[in-house]
PDB file of N, CA and C in Angstrom:
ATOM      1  N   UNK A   1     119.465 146.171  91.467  1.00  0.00           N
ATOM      2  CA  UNK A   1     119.295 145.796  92.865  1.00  0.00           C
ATOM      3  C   UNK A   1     119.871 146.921  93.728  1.00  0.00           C
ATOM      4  N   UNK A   2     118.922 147.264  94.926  1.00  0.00           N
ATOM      5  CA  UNK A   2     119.345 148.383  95.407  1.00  0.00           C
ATOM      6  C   UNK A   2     120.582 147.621  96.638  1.00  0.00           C
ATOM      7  N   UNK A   3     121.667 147.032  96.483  1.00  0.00           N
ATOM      8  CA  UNK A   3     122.351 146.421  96.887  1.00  0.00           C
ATOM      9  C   UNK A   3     122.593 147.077  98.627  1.00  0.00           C
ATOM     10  N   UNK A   4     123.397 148.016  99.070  1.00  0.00           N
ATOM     11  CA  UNK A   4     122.917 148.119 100.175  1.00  0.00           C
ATOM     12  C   UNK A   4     121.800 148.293 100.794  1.00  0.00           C
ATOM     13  N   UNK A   5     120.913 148.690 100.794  1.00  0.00           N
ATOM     14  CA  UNK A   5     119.702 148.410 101.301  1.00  0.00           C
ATOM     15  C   UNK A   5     119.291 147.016 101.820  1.00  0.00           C
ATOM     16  N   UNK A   6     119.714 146.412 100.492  1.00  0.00           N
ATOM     17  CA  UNK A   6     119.711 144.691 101.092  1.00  0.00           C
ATOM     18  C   UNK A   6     120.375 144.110 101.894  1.00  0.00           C
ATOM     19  N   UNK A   7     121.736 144.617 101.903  1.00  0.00           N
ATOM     20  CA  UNK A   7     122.734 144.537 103.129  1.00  0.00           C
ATOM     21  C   UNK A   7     122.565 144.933 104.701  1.00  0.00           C
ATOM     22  N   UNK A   8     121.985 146.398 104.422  1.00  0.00           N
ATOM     23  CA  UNK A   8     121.709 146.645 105.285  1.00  0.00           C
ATOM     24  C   UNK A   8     120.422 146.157 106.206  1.00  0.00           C
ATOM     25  N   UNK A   9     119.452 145.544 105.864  1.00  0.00           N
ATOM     26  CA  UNK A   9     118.324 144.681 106.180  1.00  0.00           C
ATOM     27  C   UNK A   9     118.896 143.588 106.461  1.00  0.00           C
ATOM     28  N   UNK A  10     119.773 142.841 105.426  1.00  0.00           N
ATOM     29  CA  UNK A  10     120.228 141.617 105.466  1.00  0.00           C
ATOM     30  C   UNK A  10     120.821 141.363 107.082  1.00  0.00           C
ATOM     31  N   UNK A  11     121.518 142.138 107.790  1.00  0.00           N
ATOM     32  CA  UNK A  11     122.426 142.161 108.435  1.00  0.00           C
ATOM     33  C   UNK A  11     121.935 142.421 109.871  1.00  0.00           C
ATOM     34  N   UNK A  12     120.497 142.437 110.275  1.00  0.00           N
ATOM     35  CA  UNK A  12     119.987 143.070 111.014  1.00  0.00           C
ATOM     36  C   UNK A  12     118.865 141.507 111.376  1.00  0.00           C
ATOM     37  N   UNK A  13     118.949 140.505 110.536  1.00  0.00           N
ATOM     38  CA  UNK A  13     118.858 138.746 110.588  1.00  0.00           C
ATOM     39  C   UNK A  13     119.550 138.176 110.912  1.00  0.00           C
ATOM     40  N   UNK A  14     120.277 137.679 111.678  1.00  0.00           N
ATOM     41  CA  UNK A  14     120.936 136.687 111.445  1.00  0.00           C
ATOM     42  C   UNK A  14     120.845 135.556 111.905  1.00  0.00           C
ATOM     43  N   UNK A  15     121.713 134.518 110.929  1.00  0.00           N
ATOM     44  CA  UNK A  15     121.293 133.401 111.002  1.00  0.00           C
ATOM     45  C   UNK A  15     120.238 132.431 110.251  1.00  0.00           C
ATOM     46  N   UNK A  16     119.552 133.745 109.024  1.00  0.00           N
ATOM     47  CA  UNK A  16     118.480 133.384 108.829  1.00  0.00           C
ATOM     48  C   UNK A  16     118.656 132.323 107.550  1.00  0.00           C
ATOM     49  N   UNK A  17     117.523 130.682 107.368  1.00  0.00           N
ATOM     50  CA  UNK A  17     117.472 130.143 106.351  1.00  0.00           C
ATOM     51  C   UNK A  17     117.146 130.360 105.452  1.00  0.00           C
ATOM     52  N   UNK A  18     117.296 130.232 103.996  1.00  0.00           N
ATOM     53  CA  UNK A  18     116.875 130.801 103.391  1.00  0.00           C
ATOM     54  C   UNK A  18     116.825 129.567 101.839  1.00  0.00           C
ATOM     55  N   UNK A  19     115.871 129.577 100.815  1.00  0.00           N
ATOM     56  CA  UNK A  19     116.030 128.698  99.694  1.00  0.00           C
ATOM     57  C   UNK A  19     115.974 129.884  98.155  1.00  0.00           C
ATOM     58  N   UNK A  20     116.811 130.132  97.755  1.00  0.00           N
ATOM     59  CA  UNK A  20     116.331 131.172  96.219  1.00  0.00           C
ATOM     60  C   UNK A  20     116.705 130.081  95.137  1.00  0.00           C
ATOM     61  N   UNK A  21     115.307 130.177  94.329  1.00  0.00           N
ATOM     62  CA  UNK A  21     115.910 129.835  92.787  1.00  0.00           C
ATOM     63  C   UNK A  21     115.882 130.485  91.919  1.00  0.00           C
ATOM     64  N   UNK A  22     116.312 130.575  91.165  1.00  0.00           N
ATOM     65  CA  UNK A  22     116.223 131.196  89.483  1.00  0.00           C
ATOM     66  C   UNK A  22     116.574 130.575  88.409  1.00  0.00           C
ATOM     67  N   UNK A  23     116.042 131.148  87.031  1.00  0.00           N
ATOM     68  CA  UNK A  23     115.960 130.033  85.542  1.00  0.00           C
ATOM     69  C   UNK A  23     117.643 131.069  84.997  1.00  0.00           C
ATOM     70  N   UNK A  24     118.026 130.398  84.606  1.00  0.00           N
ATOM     71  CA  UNK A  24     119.514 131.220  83.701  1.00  0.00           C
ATOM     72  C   UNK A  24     119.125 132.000  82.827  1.00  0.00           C
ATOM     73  N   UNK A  25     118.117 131.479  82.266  1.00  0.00           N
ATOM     74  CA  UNK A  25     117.270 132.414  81.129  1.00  0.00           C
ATOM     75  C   UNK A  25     116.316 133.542  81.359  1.00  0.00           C
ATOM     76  N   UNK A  26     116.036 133.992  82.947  1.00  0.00           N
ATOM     77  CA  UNK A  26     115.136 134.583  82.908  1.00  0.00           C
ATOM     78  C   UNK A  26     115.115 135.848  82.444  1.00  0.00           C
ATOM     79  N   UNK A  27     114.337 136.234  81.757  1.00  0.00           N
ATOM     80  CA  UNK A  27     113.863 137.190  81.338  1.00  0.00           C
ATOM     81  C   UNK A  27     113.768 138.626  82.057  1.00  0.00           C
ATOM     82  N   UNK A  28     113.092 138.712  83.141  1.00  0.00           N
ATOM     83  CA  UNK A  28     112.495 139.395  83.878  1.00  0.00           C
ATOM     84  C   UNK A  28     113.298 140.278  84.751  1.00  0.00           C
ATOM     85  N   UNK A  29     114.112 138.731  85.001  1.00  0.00           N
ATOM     86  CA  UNK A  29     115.438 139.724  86.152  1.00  0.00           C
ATOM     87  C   UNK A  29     116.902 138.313  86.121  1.00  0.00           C
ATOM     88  N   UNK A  30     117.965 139.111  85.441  1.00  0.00           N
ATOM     89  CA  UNK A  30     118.976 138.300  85.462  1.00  0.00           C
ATOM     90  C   UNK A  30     119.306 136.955  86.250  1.00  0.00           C
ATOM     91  N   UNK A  31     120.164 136.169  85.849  1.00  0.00           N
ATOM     92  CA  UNK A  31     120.525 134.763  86.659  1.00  0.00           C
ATOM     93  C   UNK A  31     121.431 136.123  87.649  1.00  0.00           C
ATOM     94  N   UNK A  32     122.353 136.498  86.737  1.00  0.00           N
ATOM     95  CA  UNK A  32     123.567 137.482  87.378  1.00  0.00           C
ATOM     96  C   UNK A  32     122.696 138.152  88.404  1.00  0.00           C
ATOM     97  N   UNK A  33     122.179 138.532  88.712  1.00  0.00           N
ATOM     98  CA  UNK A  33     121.351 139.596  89.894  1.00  0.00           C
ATOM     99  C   UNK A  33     121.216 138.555  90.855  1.00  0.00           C
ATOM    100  N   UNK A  34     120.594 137.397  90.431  1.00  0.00           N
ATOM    101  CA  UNK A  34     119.969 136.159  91.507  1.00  0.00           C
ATOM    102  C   UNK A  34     121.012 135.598  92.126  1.00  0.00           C
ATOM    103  N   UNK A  35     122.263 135.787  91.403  1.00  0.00           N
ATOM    104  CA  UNK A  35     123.796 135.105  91.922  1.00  0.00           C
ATOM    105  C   UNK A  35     124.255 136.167  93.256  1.00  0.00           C
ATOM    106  N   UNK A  36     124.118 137.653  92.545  1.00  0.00           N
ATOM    107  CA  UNK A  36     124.395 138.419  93.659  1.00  0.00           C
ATOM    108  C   UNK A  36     123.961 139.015  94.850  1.00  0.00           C
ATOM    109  N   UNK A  37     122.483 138.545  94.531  1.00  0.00           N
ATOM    110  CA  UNK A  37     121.947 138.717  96.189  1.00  0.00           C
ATOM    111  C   UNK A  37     122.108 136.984  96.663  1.00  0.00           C
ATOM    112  N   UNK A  38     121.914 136.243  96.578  1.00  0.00           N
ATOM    113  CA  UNK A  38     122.926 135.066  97.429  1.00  0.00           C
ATOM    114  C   UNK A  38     124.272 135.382  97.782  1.00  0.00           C
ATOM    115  N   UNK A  39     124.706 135.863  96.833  1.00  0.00           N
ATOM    116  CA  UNK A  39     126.623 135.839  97.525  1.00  0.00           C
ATOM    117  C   UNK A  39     126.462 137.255  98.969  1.00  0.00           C
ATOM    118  N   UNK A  40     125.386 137.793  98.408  1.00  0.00           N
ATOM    119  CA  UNK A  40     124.871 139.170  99.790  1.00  0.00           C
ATOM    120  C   UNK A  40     124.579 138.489 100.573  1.00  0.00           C
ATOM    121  N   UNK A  41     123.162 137.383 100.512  1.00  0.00           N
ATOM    122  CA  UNK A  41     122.666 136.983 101.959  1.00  0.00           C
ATOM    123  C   UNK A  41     123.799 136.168 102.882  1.00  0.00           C
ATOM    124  N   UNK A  42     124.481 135.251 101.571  1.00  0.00           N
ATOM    125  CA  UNK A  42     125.360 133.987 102.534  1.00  0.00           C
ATOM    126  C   UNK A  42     126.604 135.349 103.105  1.00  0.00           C
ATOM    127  N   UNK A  43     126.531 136.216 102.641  1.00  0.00           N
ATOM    128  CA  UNK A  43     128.140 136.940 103.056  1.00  0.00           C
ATOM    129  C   UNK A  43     127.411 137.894 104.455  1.00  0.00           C
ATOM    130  N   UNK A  44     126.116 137.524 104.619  1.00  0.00           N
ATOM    131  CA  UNK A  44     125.358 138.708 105.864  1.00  0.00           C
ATOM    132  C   UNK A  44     125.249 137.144 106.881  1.00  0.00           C
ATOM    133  N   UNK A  45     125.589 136.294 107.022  1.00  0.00           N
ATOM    134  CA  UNK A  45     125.341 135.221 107.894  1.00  0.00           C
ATOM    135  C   UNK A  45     124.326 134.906 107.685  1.00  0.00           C
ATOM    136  N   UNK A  46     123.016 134.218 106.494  1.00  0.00           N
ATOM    137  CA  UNK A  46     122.210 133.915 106.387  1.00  0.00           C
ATOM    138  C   UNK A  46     122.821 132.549 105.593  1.00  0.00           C
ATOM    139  N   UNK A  47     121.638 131.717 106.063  1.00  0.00           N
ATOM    140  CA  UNK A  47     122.357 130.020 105.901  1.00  0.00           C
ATOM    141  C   UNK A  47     121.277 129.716 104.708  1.00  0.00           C
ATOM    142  N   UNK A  48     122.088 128.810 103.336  1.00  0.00           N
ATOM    143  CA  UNK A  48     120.634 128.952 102.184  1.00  0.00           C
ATOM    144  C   UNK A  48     121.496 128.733 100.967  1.00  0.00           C
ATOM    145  N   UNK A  49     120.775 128.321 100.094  1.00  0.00           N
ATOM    146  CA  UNK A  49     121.200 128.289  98.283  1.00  0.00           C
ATOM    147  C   UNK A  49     120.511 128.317  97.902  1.00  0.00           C
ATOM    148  N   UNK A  50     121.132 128.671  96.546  1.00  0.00           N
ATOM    149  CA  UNK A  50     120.632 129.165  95.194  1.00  0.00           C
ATOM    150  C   UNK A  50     120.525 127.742  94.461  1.00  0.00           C
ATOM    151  N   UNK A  51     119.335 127.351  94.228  1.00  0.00           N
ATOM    152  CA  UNK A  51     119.026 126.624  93.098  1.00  0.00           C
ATOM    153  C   UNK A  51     118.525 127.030  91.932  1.00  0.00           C
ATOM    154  N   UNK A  52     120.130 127.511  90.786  1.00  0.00           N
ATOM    155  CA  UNK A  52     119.830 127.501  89.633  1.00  0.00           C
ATOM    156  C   UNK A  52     118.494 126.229  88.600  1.00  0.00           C
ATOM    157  N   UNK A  53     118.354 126.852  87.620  1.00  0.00           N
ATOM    158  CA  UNK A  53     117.727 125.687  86.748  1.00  0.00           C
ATOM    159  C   UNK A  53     117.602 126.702  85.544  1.00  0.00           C
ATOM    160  N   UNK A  54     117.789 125.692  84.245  1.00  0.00           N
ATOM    161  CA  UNK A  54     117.324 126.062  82.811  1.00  0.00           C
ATOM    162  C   UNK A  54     115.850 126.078  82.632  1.00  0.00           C
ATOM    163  N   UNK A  55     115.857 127.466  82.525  1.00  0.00           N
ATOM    164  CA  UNK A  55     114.620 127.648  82.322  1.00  0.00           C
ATOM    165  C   UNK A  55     114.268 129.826  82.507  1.00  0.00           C
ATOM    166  N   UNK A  56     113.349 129.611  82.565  1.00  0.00           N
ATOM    167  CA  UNK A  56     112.956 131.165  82.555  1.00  0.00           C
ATOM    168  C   UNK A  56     112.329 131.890  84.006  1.00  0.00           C
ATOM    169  N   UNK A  57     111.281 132.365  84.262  1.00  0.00           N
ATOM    170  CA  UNK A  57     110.639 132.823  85.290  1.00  0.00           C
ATOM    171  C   UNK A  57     109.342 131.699  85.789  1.00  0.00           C
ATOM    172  N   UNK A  58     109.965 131.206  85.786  1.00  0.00           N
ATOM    173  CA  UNK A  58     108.842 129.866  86.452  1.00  0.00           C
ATOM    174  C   UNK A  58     109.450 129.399  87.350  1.00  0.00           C
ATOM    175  N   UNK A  59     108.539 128.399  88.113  1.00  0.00           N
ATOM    176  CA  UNK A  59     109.169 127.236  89.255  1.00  0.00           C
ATOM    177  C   UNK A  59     108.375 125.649  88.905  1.00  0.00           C
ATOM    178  N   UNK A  60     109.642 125.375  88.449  1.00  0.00           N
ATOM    179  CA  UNK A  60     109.505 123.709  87.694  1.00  0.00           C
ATOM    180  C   UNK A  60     109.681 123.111  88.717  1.00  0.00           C
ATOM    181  N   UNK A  61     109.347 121.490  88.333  1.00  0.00           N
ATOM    182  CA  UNK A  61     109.055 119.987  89.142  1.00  0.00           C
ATOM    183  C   UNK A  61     110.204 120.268  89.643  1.00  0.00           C
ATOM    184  N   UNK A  62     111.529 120.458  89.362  1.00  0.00           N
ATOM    185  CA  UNK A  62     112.986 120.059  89.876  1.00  0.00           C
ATOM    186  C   UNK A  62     113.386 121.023  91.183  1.00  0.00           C
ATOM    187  N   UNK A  63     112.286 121.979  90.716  1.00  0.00           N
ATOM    188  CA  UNK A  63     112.634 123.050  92.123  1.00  0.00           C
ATOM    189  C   UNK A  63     111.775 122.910  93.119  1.00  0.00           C
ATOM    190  N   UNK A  64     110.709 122.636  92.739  1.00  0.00           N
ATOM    191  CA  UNK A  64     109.598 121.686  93.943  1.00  0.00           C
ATOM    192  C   UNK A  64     109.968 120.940  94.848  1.00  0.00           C
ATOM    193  N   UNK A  65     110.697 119.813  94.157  1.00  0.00           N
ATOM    194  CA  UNK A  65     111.920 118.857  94.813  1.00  0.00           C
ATOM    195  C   UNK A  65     112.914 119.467  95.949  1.00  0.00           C
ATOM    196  N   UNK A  66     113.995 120.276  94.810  1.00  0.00           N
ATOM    197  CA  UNK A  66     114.898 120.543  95.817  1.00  0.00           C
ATOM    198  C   UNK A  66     114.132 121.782  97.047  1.00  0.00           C
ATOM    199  N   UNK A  67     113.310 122.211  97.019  1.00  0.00           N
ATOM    200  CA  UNK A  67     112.618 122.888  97.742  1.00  0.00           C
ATOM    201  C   UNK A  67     112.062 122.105  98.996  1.00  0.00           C
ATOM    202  N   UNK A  68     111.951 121.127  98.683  1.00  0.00           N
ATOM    203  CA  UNK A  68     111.386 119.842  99.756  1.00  0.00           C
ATOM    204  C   UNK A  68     112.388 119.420 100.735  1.00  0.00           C
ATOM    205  N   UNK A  69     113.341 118.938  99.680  1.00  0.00           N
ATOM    206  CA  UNK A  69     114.515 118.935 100.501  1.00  0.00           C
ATOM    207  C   UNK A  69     115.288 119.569 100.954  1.00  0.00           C
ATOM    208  N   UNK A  70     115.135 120.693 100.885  1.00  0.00           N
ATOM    209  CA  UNK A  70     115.846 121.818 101.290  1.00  0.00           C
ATOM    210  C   UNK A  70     115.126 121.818 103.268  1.00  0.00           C
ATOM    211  N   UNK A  71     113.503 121.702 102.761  1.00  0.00           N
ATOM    212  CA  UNK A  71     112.742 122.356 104.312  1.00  0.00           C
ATOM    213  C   UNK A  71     112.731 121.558 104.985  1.00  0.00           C
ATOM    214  N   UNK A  72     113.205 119.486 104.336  1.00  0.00           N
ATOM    215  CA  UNK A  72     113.109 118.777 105.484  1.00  0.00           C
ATOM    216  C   UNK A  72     114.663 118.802 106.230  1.00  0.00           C
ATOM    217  N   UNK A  73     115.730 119.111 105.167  1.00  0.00           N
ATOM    218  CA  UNK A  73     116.946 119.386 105.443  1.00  0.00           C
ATOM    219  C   UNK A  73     117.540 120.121 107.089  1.00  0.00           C
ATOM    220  N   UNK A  74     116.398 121.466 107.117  1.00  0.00           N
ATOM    221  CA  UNK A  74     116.973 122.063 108.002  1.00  0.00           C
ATOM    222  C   UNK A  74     115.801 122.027 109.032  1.00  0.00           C
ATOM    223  N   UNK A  75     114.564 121.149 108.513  1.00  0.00           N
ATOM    224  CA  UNK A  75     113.342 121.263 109.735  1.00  0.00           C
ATOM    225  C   UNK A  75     113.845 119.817 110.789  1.00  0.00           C
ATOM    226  N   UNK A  76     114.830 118.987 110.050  1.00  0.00           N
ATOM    227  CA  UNK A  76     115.608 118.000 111.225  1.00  0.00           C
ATOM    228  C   UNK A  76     116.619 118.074 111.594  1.00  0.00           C
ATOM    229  N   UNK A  77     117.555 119.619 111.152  1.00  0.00           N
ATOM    230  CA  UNK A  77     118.258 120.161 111.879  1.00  0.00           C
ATOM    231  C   UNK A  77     118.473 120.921 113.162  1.00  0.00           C
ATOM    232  N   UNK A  78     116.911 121.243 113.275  1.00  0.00           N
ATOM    233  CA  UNK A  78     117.026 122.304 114.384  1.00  0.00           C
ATOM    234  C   UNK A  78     116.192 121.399 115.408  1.00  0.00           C
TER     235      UNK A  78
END
């Protein structure tokens, strides 16, 4: 991860919502990488979580869900 770069973009938002998931297992690109650009966005004032799940590079039923609730979460917040 080209880590500042992301910072530096990151930081130039703010405020912004945000939903990331990732599988622990993935393959493709670490849980560890997916942990550290969240701890980047929430540490740049961007409002949002990480919904882990077991699994790999996919997006399962459980993240569909919390994905739902995530957009009605903050679409009756504002």
């Amino acid at each position: 991860m080209r880590e500042e770069q992301w910072r530096r973009q990151a930081h130039k938002i703010k405020n912004f919502a945000f939903f990331q998931s990732h599988g622990t297992q993935d393959s493709m690109l670490s849980h560890r990488s997916a942990h550290r650009l969240n701890q980047l966005l929430l540490a740049c004032g961007w409002r949002g979580q990480l919904q882990s799940f077991p699994g790999g590079h996919e997006i399962p039923l459980s993240v569909l869900q919390a994905t739902s609730r995530y957009i009605n979460s903050i679409s009756t917040s504002h």
